[in-house]
N, C-alpha and C. Protein backbone atom coordinates (compact mmCIF):
# COMPACT_ATOMS: atom_id res chain seq x y z
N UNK A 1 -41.51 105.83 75.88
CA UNK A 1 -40.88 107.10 75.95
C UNK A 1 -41.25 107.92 74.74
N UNK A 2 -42.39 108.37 74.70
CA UNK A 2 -42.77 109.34 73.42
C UNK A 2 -42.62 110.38 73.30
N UNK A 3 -42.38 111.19 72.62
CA UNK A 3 -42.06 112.94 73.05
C UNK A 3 -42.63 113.16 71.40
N UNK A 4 -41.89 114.33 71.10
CA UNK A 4 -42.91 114.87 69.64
C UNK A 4 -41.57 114.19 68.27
N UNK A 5 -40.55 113.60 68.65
CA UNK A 5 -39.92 112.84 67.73
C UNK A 5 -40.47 111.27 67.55
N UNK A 6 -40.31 111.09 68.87
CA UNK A 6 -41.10 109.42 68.74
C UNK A 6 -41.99 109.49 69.52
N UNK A 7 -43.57 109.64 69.16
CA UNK A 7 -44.59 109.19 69.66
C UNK A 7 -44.49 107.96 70.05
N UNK A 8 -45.25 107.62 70.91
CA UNK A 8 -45.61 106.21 71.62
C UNK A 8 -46.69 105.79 70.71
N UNK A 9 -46.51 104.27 70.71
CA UNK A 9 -47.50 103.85 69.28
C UNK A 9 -49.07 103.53 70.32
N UNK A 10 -50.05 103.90 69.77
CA UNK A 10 -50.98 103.55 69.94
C UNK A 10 -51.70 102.36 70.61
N UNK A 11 -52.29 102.41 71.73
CA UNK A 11 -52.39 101.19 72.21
C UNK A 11 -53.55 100.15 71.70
N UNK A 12 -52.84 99.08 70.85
CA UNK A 12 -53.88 97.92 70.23
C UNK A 12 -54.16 97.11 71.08
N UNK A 13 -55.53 96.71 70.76
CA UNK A 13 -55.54 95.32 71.40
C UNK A 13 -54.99 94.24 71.04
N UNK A 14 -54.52 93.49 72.07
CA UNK A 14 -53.91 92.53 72.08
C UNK A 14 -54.39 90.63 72.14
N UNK A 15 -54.59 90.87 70.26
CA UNK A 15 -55.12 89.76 70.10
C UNK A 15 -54.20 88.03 70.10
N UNK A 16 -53.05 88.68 70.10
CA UNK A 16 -51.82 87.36 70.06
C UNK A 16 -52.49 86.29 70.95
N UNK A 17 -52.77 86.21 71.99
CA UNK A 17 -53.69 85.65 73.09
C UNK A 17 -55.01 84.67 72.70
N UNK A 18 -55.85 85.68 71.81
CA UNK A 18 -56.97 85.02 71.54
C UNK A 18 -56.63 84.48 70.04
N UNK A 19 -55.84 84.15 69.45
CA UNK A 19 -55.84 83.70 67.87
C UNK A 19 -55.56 82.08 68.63
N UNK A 20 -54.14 81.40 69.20
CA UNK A 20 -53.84 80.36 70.06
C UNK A 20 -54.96 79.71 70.29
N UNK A 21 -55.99 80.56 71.06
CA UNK A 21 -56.91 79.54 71.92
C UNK A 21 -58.17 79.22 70.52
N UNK A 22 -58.07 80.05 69.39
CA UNK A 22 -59.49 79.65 68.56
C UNK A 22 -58.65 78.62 67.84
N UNK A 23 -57.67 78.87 67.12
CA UNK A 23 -56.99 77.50 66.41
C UNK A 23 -56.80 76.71 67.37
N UNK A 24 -56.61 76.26 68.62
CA UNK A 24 -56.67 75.32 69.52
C UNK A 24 -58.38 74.72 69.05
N UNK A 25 -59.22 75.45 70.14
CA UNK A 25 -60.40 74.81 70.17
C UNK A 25 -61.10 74.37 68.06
N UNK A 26 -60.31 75.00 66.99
CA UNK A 26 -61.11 74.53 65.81
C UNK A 26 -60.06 73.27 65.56
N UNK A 27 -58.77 73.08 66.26
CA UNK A 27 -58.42 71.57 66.11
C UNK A 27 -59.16 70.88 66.58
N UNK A 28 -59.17 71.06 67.96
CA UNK A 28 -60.05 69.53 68.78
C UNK A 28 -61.33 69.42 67.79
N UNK A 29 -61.96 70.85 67.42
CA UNK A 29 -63.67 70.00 66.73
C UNK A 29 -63.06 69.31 65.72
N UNK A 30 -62.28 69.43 64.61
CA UNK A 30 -61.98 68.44 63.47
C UNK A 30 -61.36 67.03 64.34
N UNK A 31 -60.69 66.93 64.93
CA UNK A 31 -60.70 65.59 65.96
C UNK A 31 -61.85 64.97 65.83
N UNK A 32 -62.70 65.68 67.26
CA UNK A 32 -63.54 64.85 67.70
C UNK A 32 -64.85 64.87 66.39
N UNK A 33 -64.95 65.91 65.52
CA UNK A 33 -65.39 65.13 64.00
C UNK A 33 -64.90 63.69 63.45
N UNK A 34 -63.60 63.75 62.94
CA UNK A 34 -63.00 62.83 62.68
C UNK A 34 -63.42 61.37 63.60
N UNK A 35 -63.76 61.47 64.73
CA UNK A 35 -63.21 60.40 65.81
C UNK A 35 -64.72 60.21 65.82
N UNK A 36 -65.86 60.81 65.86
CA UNK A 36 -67.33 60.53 65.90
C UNK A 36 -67.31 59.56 64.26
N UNK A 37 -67.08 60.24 62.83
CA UNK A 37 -67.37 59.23 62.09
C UNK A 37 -66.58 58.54 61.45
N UNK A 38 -65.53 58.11 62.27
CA UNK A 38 -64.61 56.66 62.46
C UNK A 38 -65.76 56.00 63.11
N UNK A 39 -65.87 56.21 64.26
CA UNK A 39 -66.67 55.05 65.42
C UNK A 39 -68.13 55.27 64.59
N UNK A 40 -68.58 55.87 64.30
CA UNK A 40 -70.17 55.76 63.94
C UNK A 40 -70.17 54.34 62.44
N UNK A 41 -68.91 55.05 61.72
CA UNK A 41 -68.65 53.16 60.42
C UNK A 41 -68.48 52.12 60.80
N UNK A 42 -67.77 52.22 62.26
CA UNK A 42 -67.64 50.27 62.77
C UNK A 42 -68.28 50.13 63.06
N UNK A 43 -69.69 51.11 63.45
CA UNK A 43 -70.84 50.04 64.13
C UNK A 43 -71.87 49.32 62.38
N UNK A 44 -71.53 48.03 62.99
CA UNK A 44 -72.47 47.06 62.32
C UNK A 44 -73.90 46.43 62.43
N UNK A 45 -74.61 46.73 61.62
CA UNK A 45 -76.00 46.39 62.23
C UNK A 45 -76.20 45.08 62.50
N UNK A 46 -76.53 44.09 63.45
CA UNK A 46 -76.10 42.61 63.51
C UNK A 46 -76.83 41.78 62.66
N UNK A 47 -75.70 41.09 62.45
CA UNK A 47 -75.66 40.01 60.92
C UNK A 47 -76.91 39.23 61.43
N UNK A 48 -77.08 38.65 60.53
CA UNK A 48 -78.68 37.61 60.02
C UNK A 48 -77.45 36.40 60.70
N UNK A 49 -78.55 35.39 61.33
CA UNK A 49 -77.82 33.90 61.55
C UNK A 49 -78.02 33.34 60.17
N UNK A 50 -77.14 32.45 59.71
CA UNK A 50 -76.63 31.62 58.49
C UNK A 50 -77.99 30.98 58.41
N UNK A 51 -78.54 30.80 57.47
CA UNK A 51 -79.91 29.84 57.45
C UNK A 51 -79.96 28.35 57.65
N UNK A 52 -78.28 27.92 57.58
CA UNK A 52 -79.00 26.75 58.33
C UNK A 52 -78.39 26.39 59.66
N UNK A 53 -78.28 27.54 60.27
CA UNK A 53 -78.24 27.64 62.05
C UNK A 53 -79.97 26.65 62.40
N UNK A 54 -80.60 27.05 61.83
CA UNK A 54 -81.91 26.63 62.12
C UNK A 54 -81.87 24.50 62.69
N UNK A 55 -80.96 24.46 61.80
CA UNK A 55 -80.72 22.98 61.34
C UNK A 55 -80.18 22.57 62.99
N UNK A 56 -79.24 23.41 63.57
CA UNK A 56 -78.72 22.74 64.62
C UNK A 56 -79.76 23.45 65.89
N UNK A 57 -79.65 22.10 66.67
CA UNK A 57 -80.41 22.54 68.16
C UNK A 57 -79.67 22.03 69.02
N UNK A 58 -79.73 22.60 70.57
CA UNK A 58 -78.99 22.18 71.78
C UNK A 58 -79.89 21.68 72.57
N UNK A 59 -79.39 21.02 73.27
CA UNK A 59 -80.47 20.13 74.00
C UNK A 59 -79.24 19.52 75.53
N UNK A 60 -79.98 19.24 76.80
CA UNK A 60 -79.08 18.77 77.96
C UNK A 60 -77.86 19.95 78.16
N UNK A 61 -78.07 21.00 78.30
CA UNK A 61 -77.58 21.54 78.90
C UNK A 61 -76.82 21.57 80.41
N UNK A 62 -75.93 21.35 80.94
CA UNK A 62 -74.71 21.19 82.17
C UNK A 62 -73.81 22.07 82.22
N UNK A 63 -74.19 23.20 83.28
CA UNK A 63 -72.69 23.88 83.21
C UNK A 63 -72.29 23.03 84.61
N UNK A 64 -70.77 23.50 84.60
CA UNK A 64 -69.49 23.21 85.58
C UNK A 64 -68.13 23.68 85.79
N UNK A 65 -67.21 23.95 86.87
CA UNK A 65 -66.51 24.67 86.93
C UNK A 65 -65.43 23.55 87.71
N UNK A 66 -64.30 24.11 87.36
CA UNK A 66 -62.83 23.59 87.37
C UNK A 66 -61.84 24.10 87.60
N UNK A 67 -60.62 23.86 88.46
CA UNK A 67 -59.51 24.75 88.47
C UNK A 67 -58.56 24.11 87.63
N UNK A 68 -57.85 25.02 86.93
CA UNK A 68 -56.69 24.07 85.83
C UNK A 68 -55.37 24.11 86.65
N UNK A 69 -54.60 23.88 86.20
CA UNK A 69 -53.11 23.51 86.54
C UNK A 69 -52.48 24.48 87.69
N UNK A 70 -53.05 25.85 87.11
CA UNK A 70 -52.38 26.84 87.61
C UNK A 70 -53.30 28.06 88.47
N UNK A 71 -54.81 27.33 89.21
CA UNK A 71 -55.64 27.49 89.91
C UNK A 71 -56.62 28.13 89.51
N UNK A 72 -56.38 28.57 88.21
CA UNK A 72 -57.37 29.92 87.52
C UNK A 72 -58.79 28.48 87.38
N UNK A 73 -60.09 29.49 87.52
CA UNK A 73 -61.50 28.82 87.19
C UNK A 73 -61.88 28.57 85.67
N UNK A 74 -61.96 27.39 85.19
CA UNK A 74 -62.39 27.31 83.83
C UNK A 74 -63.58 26.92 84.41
N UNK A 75 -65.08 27.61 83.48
CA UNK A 75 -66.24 27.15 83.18
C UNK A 75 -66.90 26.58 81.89
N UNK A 76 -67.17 25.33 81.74
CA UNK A 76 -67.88 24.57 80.83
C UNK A 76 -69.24 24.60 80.43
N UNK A 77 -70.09 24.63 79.41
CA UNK A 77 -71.23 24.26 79.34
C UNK A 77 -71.21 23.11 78.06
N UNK A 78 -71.84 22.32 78.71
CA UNK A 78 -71.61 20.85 78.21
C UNK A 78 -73.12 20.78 78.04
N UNK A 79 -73.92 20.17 76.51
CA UNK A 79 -74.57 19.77 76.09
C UNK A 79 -74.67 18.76 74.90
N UNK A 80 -75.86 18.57 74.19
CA UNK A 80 -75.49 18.17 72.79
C UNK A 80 -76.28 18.68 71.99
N UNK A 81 -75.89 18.38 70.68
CA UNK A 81 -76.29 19.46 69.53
C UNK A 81 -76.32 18.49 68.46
N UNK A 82 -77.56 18.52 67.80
CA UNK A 82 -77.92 17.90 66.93
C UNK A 82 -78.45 18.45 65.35
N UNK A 83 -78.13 17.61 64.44
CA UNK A 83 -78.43 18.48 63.22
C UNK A 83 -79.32 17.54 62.80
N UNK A 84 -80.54 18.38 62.42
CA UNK A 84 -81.25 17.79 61.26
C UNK A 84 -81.54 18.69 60.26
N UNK A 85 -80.69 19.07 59.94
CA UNK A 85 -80.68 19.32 57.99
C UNK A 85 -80.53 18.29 57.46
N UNK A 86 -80.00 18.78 56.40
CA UNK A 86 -79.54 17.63 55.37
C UNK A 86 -78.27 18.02 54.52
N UNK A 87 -77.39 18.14 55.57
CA UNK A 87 -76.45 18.80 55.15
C UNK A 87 -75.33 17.83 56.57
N UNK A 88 -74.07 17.91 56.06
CA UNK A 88 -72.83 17.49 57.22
C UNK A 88 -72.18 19.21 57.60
N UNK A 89 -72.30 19.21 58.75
CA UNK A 89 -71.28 20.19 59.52
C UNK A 89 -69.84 19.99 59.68
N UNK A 90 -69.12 20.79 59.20
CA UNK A 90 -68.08 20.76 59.60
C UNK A 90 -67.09 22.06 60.72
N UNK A 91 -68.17 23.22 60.80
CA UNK A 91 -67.62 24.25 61.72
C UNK A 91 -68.88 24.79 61.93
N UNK A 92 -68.92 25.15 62.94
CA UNK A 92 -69.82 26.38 63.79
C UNK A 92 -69.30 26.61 65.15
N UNK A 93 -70.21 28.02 64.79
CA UNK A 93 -69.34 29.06 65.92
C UNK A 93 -70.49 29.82 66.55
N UNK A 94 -70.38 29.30 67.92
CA UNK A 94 -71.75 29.55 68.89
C UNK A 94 -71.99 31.51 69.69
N UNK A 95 -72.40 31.73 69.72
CA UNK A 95 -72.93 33.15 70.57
C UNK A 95 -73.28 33.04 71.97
N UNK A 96 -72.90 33.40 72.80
CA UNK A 96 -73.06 32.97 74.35
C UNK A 96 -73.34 34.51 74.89
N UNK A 97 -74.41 34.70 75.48
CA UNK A 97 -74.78 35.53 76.15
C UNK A 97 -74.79 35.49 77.74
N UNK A 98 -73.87 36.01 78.60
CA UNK A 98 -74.21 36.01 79.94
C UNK A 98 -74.90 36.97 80.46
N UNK A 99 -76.04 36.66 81.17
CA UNK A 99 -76.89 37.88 81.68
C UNK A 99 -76.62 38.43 83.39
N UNK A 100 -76.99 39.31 83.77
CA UNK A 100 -76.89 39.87 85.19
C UNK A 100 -77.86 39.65 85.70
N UNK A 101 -78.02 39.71 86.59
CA UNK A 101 -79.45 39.95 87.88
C UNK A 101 -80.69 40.80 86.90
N UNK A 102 -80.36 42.30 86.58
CA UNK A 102 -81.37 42.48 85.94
C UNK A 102 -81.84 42.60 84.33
N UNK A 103 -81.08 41.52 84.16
CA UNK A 103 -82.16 40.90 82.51
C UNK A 103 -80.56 41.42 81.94
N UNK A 104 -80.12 42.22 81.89
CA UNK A 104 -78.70 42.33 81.34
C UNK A 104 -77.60 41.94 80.39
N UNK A 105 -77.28 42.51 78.92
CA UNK A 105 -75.70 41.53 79.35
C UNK A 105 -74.68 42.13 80.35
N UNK A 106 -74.23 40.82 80.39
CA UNK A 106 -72.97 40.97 81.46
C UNK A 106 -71.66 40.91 80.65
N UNK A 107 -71.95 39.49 79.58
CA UNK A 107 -70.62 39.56 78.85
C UNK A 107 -71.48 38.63 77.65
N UNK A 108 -70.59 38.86 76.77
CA UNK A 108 -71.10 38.06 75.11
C UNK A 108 -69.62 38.09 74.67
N UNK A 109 -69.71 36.11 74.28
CA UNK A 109 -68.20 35.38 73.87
C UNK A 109 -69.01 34.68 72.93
N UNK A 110 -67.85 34.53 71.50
CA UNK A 110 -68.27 33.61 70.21
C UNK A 110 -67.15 32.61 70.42
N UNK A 111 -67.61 31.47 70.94
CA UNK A 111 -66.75 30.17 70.43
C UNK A 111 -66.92 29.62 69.67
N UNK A 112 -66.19 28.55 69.58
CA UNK A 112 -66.37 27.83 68.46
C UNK A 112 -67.20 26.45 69.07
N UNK A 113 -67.69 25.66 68.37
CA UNK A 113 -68.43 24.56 68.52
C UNK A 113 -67.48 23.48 68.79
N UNK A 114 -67.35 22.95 70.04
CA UNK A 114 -66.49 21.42 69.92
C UNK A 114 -67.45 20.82 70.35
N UNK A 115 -66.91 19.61 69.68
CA UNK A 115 -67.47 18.15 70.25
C UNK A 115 -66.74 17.17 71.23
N UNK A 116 -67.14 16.13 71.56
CA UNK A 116 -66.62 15.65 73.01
C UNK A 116 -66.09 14.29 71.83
N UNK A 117 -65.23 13.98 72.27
CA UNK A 117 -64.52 12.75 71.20
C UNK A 117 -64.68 11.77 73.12
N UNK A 118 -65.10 11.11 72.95
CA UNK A 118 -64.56 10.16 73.97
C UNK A 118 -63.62 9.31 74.01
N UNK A 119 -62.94 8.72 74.91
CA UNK A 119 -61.79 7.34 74.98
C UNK A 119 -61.03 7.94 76.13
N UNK A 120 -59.74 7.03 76.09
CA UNK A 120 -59.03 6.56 77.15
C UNK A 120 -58.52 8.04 76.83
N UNK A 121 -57.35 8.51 77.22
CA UNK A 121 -57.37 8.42 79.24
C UNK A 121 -58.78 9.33 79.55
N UNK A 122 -59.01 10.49 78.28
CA UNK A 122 -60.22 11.45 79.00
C UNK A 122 -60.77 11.69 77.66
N UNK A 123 -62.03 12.49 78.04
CA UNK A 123 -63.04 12.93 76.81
C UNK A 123 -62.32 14.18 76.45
N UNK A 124 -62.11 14.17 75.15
CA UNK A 124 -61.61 15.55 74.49
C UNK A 124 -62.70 16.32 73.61
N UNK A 125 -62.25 17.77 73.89
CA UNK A 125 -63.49 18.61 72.91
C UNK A 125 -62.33 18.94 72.12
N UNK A 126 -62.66 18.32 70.47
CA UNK A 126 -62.43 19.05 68.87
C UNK A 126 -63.47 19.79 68.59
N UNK A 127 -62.75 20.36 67.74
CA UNK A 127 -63.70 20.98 66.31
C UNK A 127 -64.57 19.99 65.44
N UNK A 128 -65.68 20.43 65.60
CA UNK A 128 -66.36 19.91 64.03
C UNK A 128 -65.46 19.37 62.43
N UNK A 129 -64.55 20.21 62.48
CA UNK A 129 -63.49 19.52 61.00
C UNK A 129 -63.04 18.60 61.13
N UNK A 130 -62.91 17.92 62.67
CA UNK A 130 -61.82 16.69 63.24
C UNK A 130 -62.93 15.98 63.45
N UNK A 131 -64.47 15.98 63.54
CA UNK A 131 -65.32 15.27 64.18
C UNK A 131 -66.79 15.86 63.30
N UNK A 132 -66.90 15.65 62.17
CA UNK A 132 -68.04 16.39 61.55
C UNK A 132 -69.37 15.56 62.01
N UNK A 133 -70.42 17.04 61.92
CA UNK A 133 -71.76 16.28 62.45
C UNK A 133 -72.48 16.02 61.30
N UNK A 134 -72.89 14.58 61.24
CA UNK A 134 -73.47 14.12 59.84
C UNK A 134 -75.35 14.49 60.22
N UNK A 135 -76.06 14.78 58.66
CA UNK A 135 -77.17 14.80 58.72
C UNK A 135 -78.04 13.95 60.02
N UNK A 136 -78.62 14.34 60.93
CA UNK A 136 -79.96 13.38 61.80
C UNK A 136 -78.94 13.06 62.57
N UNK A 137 -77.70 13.58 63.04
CA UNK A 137 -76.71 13.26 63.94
C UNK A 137 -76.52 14.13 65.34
N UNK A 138 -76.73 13.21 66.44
CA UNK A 138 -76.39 14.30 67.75
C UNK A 138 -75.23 13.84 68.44
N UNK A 139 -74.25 14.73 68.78
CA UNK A 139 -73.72 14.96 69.64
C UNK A 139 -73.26 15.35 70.67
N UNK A 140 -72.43 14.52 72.01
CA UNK A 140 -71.92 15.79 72.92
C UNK A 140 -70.98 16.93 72.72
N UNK A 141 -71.21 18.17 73.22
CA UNK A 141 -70.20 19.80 72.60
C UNK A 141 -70.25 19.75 74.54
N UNK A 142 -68.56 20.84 74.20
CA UNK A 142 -68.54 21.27 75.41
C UNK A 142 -67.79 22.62 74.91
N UNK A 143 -68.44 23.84 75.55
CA UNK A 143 -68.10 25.40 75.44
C UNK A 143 -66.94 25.40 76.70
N UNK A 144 -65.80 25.99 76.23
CA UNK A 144 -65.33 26.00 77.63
C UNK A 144 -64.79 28.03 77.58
N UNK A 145 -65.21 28.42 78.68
CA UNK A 145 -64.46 29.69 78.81
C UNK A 145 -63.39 29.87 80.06
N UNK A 146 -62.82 30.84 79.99
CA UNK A 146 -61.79 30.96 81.23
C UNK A 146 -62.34 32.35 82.07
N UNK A 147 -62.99 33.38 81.44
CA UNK A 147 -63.14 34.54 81.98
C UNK A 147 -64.39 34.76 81.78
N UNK A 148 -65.45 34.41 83.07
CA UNK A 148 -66.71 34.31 83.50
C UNK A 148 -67.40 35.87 83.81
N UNK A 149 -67.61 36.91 83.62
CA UNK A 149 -67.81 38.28 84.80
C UNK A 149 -68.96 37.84 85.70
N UNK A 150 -68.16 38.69 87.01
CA UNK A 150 -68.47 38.48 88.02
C UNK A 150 -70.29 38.69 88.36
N UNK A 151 -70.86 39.46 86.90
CA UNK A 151 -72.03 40.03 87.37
C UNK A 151 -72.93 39.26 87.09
N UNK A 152 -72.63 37.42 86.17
CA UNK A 152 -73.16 37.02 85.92
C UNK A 152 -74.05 36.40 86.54
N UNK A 153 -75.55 36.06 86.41
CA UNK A 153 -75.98 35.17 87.79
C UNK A 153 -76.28 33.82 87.73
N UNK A 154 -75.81 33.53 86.97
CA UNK A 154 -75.78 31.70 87.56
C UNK A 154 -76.47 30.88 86.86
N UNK A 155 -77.39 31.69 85.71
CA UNK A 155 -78.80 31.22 85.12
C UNK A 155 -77.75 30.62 83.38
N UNK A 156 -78.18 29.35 82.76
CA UNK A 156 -77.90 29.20 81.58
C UNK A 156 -78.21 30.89 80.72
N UNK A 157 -76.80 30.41 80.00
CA UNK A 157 -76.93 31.47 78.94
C UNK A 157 -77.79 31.06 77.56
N UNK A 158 -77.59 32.60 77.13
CA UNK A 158 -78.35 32.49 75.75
C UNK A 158 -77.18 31.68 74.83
N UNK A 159 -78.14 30.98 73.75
CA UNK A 159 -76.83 30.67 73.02
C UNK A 159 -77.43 30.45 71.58
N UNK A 160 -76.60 31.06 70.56
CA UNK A 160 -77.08 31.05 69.09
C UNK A 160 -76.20 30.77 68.34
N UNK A 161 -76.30 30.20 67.06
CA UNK A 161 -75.27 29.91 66.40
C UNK A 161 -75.06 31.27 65.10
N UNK A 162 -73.83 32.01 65.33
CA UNK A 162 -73.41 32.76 64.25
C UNK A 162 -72.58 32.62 62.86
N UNK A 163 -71.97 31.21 63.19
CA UNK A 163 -71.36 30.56 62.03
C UNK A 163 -71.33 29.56 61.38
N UNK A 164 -71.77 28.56 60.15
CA UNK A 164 -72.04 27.94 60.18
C UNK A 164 -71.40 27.18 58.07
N UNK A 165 -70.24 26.09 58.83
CA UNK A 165 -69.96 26.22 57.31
C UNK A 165 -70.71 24.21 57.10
N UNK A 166 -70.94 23.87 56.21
CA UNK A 166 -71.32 22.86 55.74
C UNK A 166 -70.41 22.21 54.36
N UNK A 167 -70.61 20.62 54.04
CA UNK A 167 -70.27 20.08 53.00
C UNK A 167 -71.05 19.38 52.47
C-alpha cells in the first residue's frame, strides 16, 4: 500500500532461498572431503609375509564338508604342514583365498593354524602354543570355516602364511 507517505519498498531479489541451498551443498563437500581421506588412510599397502613363512610348506591337501549340531555346513581343509627352518613354531596364521569361476576372489579368511592332536574319542585341531611344530617337523592342520560364499568353485584355495611367531 504505497502512496507518497509510505512508498512501497523496492522490489529485491530474493536471495533467502539461495544462501540455504549453497551452505547446504558447501557442507556435504567438507563431508564427503572428510570421508574420502578417512578411507583413503585405512587403505594399507599389503604387508610383506614374515620371512620365515618360507620355512613352513603345505602338502596333502583334503577339503570336506559337515553338518554340526545345529545343521549349519562347516568346511575343512585338512593337510599337513611342515617346517624346515630351524626354528620351533609356536603360532601361525594362514591366508585363504577363495576364488570364483572367473579367476576371482570370492572371499579371503585369516585363520589361525591348528594342528590335529589325535586320540580317543576324536582328532582335535589346537593351536600351535598347545602343540608346537619343532624344527624338520610335519604335521596334520585342519582349517575349519563356517561361511563358504556361494561363488566359490570348488577348486583348492590359495593359501599363505601371514603370521608367524617362533621360539
Amino acid at each position: 500500500m504505497g502512496g507518497l507517505i509510505n512508498p512501497s519498498p523496492a522490489a529485491q531479489p530474493d536471495e533467502s532461498g539461495f544462501r540455504p541451498v549453497l551452505i547446504g551443498v558447501v557442507i556435504v563437500a567438507v563431508v564427503i572431503g572428510i570421508l574420502v581421506l578417512v578411507f583413503r588412510a585405512e587403505q594399507k599397502p599389503p604387508a610383506e609375509p614374515p620371512a620365515y613363512a618360507a620355512s613352513l610348506t603345505f602338502s596333502d591337501l583334503k577339503a570336506s564338508a559337515a553338518q554340526n549340531f545345529v545343521g549349519a555346513t562347516v568346511n575343512y581343509l585338512d593337510g599337513t604342514v611342515t617346517n624346515t627352518g630351524d626354528k620351533t613354531v609356536i603360532h601361525a596364521v594362514v591366508q585363504v583365498v577363495f576364488r570364483d569361476d572367473m579367476g576371482q576372489m570370492a572371499q579371503r579368511e585369516e585363520v589361525p593354524l591348528r594342528v590335529l592332536r589325535t586320540g580317543p574319542p576324536y582328532d582335535e585341531a589346537v593351536d600351535l602354543n598347545m602343540s608346537p611344530l619343532a624344527p624338520g617337523q610335519t604335521k596334520p592342520f585342519r582349517l575349519t570355516f563356517e561361511n563358504i560364499s556361494a561363488q566359490w568353485n570348488r577348486a583348492y584355495p590359495e593359501m599363505k602364511i601371514t603370521d608367524v611367531r617362533t621360539k
